[in-house]
C-alpha atoms as a PDB file:
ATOM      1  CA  UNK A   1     -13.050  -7.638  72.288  1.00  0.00           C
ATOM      2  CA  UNK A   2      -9.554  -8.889  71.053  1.00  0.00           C
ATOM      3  CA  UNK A   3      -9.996  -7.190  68.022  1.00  0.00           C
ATOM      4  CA  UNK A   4     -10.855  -3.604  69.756  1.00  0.00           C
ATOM      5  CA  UNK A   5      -7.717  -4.481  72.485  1.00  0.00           C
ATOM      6  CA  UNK A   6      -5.581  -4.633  69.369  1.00  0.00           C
ATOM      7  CA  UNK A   7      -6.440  -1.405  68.353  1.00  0.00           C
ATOM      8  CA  UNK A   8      -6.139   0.226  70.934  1.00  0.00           C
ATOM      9  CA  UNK A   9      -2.322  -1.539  71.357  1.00  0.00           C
ATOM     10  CA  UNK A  10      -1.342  -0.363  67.904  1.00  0.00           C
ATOM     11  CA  UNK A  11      -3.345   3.375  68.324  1.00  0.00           C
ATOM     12  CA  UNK A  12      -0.956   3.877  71.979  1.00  0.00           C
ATOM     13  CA  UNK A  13       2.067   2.232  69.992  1.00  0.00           C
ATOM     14  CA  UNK A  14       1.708   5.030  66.976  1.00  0.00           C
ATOM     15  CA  UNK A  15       1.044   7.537  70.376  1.00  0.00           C
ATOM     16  CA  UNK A  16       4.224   6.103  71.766  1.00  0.00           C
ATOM     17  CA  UNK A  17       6.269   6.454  67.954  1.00  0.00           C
ATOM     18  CA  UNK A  18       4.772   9.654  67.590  1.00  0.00           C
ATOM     19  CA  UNK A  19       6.773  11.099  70.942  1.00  0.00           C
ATOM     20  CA  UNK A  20      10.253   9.234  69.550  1.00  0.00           C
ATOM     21  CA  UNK A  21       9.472  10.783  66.262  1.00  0.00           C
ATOM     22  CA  UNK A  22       9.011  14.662  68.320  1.00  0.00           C
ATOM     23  CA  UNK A  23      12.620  13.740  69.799  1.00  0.00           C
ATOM     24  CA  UNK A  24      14.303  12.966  66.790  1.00  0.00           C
ATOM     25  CA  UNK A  25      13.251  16.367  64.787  1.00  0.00           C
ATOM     26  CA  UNK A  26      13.587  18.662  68.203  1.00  0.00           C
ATOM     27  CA  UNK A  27      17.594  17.155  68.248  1.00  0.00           C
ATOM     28  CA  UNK A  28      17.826  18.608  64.310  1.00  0.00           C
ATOM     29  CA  UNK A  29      19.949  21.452  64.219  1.00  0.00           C
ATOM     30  CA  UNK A  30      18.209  23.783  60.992  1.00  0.00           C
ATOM     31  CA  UNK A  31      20.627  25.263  58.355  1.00  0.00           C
ATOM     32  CA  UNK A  32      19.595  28.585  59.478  1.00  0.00           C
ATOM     33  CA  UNK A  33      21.167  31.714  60.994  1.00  0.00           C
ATOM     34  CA  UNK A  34      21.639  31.157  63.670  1.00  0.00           C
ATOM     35  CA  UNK A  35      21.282  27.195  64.077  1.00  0.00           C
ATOM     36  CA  UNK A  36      18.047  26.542  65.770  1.00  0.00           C
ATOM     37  CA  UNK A  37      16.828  23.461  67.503  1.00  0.00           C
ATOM     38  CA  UNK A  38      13.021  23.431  68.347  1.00  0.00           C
ATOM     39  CA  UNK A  39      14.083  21.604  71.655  1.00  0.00           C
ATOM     40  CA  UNK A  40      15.000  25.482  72.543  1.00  0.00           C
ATOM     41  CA  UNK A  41      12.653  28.700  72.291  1.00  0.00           C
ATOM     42  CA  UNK A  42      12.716  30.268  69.281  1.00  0.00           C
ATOM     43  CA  UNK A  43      11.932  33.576  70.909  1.00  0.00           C
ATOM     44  CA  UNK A  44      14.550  33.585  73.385  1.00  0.00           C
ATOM     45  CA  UNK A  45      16.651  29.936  72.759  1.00  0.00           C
ATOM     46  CA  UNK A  46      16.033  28.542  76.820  1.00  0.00           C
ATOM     47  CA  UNK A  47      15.649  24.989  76.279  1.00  0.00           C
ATOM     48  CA  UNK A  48      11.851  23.830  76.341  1.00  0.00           C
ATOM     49  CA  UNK A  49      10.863  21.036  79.145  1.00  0.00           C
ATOM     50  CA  UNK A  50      10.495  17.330  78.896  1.00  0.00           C
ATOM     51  CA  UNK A  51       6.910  18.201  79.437  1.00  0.00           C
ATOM     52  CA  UNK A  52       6.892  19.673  75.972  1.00  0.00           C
ATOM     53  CA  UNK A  53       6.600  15.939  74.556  1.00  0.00           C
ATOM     54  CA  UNK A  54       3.441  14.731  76.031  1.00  0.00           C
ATOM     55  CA  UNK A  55       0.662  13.787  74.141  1.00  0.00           C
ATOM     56  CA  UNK A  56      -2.665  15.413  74.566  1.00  0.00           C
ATOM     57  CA  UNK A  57      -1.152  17.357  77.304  1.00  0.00           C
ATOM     58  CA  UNK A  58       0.079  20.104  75.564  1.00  0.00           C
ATOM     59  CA  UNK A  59      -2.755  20.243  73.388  1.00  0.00           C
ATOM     60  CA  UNK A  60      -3.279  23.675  75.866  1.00  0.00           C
ATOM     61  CA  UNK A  61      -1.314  26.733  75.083  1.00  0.00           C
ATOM     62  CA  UNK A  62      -0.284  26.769  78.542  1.00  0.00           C
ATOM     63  CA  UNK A  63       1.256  23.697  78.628  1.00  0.00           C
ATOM     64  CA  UNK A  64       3.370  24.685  75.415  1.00  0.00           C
ATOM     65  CA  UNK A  65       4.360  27.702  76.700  1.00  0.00           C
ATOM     66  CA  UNK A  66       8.632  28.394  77.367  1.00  0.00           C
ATOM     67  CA  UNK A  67       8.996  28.890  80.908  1.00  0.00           C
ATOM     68  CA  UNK A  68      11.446  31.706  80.100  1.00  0.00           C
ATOM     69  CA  UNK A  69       9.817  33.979  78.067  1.00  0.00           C
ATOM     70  CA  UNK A  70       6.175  32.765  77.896  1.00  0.00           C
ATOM     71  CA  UNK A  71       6.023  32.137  74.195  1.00  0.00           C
ATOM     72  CA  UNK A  72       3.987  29.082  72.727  1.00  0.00           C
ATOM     73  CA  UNK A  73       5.577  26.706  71.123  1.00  0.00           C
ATOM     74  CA  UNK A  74       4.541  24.878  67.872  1.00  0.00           C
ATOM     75  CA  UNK A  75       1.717  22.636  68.132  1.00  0.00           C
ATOM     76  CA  UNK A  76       3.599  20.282  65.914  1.00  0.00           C
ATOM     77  CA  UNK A  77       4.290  18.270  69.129  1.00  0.00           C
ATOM     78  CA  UNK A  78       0.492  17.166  70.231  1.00  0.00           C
ATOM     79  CA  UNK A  79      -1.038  16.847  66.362  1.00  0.00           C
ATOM     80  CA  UNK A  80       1.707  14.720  64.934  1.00  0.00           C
ATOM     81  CA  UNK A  81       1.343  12.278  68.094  1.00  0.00           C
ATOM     82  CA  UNK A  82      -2.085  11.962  67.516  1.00  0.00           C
ATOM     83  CA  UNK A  83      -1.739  11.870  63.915  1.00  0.00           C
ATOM     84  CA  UNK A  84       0.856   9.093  63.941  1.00  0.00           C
ATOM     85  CA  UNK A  85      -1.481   7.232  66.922  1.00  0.00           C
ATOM     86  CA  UNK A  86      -4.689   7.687  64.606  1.00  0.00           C
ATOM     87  CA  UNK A  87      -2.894   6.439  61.243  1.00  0.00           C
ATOM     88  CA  UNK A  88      -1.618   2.917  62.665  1.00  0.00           C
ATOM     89  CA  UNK A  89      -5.056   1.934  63.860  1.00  0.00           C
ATOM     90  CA  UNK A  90      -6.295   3.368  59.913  1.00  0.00           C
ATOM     91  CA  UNK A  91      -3.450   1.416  58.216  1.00  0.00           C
ATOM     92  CA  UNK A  92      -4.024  -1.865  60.222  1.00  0.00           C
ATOM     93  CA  UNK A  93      -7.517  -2.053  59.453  1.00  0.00           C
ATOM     94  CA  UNK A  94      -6.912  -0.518  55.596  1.00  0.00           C
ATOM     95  CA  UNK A  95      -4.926  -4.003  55.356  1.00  0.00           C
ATOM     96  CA  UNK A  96      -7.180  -6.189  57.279  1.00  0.00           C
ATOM     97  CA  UNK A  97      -9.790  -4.960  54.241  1.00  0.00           C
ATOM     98  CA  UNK A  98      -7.181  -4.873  50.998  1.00  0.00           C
ATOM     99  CA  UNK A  99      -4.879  -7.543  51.581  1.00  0.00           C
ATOM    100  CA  UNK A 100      -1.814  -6.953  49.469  1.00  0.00           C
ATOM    101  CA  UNK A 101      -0.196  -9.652  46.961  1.00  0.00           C
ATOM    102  CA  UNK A 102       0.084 -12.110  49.750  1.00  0.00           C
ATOM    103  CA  UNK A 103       3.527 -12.443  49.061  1.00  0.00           C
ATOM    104  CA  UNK A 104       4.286 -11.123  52.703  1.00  0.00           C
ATOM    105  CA  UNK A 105       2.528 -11.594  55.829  1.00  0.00           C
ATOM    106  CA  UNK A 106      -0.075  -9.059  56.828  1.00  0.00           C
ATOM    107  CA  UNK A 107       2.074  -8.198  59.985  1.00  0.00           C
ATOM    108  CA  UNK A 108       4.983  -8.089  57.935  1.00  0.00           C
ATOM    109  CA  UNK A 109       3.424  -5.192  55.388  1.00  0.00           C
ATOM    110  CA  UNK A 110       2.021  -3.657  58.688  1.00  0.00           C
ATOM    111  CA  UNK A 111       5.449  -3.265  60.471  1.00  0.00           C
ATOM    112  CA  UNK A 112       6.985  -2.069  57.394  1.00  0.00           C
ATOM    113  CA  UNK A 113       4.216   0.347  55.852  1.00  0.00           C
ATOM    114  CA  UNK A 114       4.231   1.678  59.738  1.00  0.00           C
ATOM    115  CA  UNK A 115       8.023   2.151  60.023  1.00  0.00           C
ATOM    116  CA  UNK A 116       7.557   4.170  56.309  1.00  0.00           C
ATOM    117  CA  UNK A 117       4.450   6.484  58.274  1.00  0.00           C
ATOM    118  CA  UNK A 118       7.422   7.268  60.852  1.00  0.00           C
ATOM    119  CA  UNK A 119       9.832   8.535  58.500  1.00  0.00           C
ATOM    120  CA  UNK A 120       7.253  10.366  56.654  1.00  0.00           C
ATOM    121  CA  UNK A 121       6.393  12.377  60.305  1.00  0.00           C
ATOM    122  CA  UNK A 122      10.034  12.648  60.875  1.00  0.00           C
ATOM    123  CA  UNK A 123      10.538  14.472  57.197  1.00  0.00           C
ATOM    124  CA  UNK A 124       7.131  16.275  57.578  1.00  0.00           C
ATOM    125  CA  UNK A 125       8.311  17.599  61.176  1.00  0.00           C
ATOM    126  CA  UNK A 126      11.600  18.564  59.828  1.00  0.00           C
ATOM    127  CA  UNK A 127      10.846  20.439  56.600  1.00  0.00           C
ATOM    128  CA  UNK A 128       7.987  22.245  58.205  1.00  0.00           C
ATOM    129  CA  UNK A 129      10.379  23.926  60.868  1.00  0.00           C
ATOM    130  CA  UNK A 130      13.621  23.806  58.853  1.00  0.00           C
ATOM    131  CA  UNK A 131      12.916  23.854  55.613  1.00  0.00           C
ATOM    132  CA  UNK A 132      15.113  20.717  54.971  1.00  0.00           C
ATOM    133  CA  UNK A 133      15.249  17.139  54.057  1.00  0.00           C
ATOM    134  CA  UNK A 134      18.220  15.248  55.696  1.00  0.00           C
ATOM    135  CA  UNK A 135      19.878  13.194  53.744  1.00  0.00           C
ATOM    136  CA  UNK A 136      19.699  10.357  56.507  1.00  0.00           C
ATOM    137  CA  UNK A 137      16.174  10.842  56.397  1.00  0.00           C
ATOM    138  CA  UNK A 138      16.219   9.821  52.686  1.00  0.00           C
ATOM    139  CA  UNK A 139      19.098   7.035  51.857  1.00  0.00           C
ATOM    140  CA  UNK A 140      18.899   4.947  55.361  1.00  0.00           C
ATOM    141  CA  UNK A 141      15.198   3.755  54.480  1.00  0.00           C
ATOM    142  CA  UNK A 142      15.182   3.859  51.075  1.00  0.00           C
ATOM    143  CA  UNK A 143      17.866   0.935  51.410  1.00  0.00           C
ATOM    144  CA  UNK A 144      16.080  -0.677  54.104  1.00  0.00           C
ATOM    145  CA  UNK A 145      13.251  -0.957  51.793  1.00  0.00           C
ATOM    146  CA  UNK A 146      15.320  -2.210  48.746  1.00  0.00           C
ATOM    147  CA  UNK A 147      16.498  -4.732  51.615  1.00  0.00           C
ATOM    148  CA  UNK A 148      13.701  -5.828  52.507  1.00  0.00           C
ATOM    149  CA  UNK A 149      12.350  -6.246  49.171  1.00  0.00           C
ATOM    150  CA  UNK A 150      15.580  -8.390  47.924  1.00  0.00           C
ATOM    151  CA  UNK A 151      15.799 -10.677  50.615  1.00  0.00           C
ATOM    152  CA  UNK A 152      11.876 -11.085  50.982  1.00  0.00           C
ATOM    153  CA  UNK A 153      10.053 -10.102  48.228  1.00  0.00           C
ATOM    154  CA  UNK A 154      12.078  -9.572  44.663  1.00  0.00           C
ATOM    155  CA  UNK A 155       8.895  -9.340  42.672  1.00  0.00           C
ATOM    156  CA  UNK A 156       7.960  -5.656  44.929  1.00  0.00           C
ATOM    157  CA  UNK A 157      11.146  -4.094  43.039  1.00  0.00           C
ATOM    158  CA  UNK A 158       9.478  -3.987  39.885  1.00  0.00           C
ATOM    159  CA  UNK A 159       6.487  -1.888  41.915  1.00  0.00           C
ATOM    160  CA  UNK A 160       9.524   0.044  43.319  1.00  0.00           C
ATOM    161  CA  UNK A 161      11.117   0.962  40.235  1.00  0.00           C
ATOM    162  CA  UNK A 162       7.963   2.442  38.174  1.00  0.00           C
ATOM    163  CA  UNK A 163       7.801   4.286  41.627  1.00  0.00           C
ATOM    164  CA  UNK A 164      10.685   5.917  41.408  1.00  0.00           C
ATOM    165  CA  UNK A 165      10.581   6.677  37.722  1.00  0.00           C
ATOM    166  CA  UNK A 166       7.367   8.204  37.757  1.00  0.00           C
ATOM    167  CA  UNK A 167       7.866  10.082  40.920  1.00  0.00           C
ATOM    168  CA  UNK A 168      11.668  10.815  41.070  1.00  0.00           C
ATOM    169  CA  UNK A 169      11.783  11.347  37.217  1.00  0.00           C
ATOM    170  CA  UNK A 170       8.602  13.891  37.760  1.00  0.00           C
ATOM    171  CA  UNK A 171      10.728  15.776  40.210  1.00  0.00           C
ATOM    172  CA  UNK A 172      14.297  15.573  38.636  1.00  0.00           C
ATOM    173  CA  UNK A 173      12.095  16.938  35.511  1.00  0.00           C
ATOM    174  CA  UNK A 174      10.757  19.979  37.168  1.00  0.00           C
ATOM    175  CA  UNK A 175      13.774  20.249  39.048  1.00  0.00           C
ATOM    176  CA  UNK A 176      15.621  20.851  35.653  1.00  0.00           C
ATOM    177  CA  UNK A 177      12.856  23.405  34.573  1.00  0.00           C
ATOM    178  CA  UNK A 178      13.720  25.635  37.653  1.00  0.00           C
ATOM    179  CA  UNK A 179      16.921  25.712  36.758  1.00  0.00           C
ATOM    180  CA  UNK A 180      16.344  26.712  33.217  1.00  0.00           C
ATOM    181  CA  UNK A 181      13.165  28.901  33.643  1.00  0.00           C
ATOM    182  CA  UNK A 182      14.809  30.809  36.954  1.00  0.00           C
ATOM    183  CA  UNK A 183      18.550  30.221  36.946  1.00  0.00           C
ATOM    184  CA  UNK A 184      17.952  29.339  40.531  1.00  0.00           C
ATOM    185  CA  UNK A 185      16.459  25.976  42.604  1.00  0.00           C
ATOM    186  CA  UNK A 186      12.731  26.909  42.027  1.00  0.00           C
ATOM    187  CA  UNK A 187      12.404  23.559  43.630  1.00  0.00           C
ATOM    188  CA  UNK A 188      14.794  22.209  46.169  1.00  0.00           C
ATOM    189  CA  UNK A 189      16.851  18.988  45.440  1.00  0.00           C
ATOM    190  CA  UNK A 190      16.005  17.764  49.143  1.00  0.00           C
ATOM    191  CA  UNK A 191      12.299  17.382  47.627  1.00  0.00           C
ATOM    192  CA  UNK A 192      13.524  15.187  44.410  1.00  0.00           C
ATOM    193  CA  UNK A 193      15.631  12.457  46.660  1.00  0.00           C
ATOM    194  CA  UNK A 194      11.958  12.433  48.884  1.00  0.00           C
ATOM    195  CA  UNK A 195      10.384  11.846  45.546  1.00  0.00           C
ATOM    196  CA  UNK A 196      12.823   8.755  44.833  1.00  0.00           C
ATOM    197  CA  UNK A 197      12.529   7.735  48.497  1.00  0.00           C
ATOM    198  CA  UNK A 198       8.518   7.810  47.880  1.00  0.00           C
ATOM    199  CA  UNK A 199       8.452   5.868  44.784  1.00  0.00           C
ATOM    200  CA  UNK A 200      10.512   3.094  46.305  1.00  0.00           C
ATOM    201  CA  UNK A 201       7.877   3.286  49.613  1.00  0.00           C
ATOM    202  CA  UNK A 202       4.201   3.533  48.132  1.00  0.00           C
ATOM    203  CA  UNK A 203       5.339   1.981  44.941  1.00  0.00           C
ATOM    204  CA  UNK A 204       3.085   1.665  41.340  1.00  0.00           C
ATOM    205  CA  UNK A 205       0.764   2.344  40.848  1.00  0.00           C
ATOM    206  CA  UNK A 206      -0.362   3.318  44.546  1.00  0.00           C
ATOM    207  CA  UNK A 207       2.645   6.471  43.933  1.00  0.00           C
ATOM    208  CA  UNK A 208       0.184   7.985  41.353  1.00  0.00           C
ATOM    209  CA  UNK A 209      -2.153   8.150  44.371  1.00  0.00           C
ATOM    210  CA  UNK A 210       0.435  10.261  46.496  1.00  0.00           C
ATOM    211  CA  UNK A 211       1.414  12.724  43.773  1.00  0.00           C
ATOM    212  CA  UNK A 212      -2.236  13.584  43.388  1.00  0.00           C
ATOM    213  CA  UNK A 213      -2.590  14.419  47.052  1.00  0.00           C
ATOM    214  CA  UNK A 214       0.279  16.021  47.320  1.00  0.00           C
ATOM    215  CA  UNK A 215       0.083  18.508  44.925  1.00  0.00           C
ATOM    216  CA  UNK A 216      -4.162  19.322  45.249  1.00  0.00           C
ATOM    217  CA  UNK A 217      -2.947  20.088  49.036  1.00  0.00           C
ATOM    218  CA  UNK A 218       0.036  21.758  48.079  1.00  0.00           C
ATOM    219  CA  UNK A 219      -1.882  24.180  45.918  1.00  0.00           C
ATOM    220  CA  UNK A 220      -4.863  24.444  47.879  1.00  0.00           C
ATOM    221  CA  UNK A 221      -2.509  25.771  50.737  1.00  0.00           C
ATOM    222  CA  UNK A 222      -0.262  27.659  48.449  1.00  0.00           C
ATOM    223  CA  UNK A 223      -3.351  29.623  47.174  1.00  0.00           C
ATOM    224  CA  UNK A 224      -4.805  29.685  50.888  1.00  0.00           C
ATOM    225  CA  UNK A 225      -1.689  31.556  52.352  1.00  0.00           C
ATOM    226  CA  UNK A 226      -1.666  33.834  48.892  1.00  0.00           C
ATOM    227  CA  UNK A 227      -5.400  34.732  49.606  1.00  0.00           C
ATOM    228  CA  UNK A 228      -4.535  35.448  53.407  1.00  0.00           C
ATOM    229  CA  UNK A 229      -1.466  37.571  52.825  1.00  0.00           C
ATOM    230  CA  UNK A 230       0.918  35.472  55.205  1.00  0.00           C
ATOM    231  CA  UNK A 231       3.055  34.732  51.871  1.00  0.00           C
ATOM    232  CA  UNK A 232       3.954  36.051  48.177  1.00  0.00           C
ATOM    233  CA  UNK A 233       4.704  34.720  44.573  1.00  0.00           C
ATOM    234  CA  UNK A 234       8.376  34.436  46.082  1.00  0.00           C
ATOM    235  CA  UNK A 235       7.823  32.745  49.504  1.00  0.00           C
ATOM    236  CA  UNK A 236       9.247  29.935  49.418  1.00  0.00           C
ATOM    237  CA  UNK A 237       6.757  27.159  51.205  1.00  0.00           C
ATOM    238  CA  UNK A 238       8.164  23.752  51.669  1.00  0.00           C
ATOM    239  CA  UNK A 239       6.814  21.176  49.422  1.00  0.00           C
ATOM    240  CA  UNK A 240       8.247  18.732  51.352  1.00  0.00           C
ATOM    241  CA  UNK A 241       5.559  18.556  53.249  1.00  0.00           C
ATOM    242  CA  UNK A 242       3.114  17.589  51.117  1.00  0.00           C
ATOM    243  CA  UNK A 243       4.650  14.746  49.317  1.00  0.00           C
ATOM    244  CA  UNK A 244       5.267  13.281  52.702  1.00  0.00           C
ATOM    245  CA  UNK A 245       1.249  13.616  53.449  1.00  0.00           C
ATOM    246  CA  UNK A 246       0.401  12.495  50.167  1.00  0.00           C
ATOM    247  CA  UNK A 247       2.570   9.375  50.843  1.00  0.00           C
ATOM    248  CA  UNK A 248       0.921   8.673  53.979  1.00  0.00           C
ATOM    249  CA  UNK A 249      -2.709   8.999  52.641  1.00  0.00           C
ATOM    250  CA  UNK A 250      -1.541   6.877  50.124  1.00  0.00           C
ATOM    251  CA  UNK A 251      -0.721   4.056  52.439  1.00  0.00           C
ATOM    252  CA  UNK A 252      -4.012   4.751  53.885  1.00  0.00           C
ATOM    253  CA  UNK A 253      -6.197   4.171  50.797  1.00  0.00           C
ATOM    254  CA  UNK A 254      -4.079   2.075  48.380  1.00  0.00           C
ATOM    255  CA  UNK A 255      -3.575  -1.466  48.105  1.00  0.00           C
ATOM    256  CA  UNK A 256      -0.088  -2.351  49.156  1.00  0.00           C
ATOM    257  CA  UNK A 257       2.116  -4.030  47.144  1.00  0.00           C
ATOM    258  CA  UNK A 258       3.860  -6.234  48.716  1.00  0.00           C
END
């Protein structure tokens, strides 16, 4: 009984992050033209209602819908609350089962691995509507982390570093290719500082993990959307996206290694 009451605390507290996490990326202002918010309509820009942020609630079209105009609004909202309140429940008992280096306390990799799955929805939320990866996004955890690891536990740097060489080296190396290949960002730098930020969160060898997912779902989608005519050899679709889902399947299935 205390076991499924704590489950259910940490499923409505990943409900409950999930919302804050909706708030943060409907207040991001896109570099497009004209600026958009997703707080406002994208149809006709009259500012959505509170209502927009329940969970569950707006599951319904109607319930998503801008009182204005009467378009729907992303479903964004609803899926990445209940993603974010199904993957805390998953990642508590994924460390209950794999216990880490022991180096930390299990609540301590919990808390931290959990703070890492709310960046990853912030990024995911951002990129996906945007197109963009905010610097804040990137530097402000990544030296949290490094932090964290110096003060607590110096021996998770080494797991940090091979992180980001292997995945921020990968992407600074293909990042280069566009350049030379295209004469133009084939790949945007946004998605090589979310590499760096990755290797320093999922660390080695658990990163390798991540870069798999990432790019079978990046393809599979790429080819999906090719197949369905929605996009071309020259859309440009947001890899973004998948590195940050990658990363948090990662968490999900890897041993931690702190």
């Amino acid at each position: 009984m205390i076991q499924a009451l704590l489950y259910a605390a940490v499923a409505l507290a990943g409900l409950l992050a999930g919302v804050a996490v909706n708030v943060a990326a409907d207040a991001v202002a896109g570099d497009e033209e004209p600026s958009w918010r997703a707080a406002t309509c994208h149809k006709c820009g009259a500012r959505l209602p509170a209502a927009r942020l329940l969970p569950l609630v707006t599951l319904a079209g109607g319930r998503r819908a801008c009182p204005a105009c009467g378009a729907r609004s992303s479903l964004r909202r609803p899926l990445l609350s209940l993603g974010v309140a199904l993957a805390l429940p998953l990642l508590l008992a994924h460390l209950q089962e794999m216990p880490g280096s022991g180096r930390l306390p299990l609540a301590a990799v919990f808390v931290i691995d959990a703070a890492v799955i709310g960046v990853l929805a912030f990024v995911f939320a951002v990129d996906l509507e945007h197109r963009l990866i905010l610097d804040v996004s990137i530097y402000v955890p990544l030296l949290a982390l490094v932090l964290v690891a110096v003060v607590a536990d110096r021996k998770a740097l080494a797991a940090m570093l091979f992180g980001v060489i292997v995945c921020g080296g990968l992407f600074l190396l293909l990042y280069g290719l566009g350049f030379l290949l295209y004469h133009e960002e084939a790949l945007g730098f946004g998605d090589v500082k979310l590499a760096a930020l990755l290797g320093v969160a999922v660390g080695w060898p658990a990163i390798t993990t991540a870069l798999v997912l990432g790019a079978v779902a990046g393809a599979a989608v790429s080819l999906l959307l090719l197949g369905l005519g929605t996009a071309t050899r020259h859309s440009f679709i947001p890899f973004g996206i998948f590195l940050a889902a990658g990363a948090m399947v990662a968490l999900l299935v890897a041993p931690p290694f702190w």
